[in-house]
C-alpha atoms as a PDB file:
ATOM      1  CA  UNK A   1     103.363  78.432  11.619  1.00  0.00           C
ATOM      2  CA  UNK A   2     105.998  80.324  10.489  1.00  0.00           C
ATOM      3  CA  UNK A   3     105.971  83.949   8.778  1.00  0.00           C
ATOM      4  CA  UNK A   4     106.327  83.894   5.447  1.00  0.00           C
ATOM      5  CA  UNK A   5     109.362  87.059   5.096  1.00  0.00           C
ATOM      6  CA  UNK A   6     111.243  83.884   7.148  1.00  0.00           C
ATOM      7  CA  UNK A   7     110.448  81.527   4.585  1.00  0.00           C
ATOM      8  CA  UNK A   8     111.540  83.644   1.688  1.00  0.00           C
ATOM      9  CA  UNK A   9     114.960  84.765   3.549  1.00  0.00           C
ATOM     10  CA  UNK A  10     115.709  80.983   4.017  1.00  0.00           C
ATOM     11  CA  UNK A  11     114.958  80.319   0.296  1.00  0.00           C
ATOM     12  CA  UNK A  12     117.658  83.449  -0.494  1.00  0.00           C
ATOM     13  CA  UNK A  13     115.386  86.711  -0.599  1.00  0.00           C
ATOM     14  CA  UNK A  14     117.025  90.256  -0.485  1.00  0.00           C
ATOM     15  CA  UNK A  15     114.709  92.792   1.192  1.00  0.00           C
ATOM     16  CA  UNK A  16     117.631  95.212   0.101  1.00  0.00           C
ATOM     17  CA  UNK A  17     117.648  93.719  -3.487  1.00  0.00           C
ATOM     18  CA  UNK A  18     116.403  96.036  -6.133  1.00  0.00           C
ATOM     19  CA  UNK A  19     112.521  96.041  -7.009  1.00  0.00           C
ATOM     20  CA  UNK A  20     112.588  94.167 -10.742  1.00  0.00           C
ATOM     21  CA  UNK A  21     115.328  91.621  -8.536  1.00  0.00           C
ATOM     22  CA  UNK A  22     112.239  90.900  -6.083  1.00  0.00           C
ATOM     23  CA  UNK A  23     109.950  90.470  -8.546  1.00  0.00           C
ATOM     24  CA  UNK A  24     111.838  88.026 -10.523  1.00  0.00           C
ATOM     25  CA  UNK A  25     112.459  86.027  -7.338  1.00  0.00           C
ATOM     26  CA  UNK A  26     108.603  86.241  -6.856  1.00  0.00           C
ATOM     27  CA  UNK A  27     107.957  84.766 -10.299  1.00  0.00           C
ATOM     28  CA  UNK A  28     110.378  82.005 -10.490  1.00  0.00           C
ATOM     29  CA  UNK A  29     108.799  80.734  -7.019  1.00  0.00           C
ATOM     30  CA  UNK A  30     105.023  81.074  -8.953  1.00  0.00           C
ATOM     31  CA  UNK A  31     106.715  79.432 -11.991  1.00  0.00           C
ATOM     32  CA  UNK A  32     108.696  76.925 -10.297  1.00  0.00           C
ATOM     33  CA  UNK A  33     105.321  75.845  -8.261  1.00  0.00           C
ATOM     34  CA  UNK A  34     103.053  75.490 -10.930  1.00  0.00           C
ATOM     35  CA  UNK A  35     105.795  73.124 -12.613  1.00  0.00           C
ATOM     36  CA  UNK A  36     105.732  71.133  -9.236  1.00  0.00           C
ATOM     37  CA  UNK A  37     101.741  71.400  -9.081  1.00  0.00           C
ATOM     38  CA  UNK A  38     101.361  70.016 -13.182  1.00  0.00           C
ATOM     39  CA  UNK A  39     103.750  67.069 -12.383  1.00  0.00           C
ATOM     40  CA  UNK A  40     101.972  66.125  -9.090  1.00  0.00           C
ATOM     41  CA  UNK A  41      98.504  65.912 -11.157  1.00  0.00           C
ATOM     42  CA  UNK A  42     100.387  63.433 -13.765  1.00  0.00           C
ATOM     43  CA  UNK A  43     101.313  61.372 -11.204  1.00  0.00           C
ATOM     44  CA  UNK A  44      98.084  61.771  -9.203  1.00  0.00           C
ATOM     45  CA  UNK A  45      96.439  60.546 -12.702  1.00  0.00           C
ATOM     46  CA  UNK A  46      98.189  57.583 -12.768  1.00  0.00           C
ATOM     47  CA  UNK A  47     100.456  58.392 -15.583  1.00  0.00           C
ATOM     48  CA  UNK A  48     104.308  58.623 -15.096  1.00  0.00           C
ATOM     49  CA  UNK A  49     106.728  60.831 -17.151  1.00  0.00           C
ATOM     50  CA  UNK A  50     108.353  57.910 -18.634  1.00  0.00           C
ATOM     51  CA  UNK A  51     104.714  56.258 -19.692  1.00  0.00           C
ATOM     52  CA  UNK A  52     104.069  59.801 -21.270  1.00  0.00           C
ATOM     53  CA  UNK A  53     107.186  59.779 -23.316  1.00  0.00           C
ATOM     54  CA  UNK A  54     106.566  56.054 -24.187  1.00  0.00           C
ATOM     55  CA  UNK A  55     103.193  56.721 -25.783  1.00  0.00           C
ATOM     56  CA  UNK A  56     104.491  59.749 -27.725  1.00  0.00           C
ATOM     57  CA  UNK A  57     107.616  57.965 -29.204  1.00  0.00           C
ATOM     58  CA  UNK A  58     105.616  54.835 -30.217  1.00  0.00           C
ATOM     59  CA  UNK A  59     102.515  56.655 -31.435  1.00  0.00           C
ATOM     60  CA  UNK A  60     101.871  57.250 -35.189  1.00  0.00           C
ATOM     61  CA  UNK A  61     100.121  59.136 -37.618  1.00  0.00           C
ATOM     62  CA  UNK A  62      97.642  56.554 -38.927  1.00  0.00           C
ATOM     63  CA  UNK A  63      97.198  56.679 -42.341  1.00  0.00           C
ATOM     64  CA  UNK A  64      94.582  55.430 -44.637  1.00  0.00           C
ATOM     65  CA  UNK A  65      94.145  54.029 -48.372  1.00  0.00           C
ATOM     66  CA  UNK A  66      91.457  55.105 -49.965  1.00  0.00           C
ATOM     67  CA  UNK A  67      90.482  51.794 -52.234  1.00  0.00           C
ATOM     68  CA  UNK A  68      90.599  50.119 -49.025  1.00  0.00           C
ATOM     69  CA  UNK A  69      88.152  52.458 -47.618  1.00  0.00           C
ATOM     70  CA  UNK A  70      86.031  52.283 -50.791  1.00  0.00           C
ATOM     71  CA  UNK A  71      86.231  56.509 -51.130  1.00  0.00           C
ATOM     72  CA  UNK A  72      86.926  57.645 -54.855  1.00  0.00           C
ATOM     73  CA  UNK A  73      89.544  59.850 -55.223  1.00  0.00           C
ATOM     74  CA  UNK A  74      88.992  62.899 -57.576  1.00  0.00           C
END
């Protein structure tokens, strides 16, 4: 097991870097693995990226007509 201060100097971490520069590195790793951790549930689920933008380009609003439904419009 290696420690993690290797890790994050092999990924490009400054120790010398200013404070708010360490922190942003932080919080694009966080952001970056939470991206990583929603995708791997999608595909975990069974549905792919592609299948996702499928439904949502052929799905519509449905619509209805009220003398079909037998409702009264006032």
């Amino acid at each position: 097991m290696r420690p993690i201060g290797e890790i994050f100097r092999e990924l490009g971490f400054n120790e010398k870097a200013p404070l708010e520069t360490q922190k942003s590195f932080f919080r694009h790793l966080v952001q970056h693995a939470e991206m990583v951790r929603a995708q791997n549930s999608r595909i975990e689920s069974g549905v792919s990226e592609a299948a996702q933008q499928t439904m949502t380009e052929t799905s519509t609003q449905l619509s209805f007509d009220p003398k079909i439904l037998g409702v009264v419009a006032k």
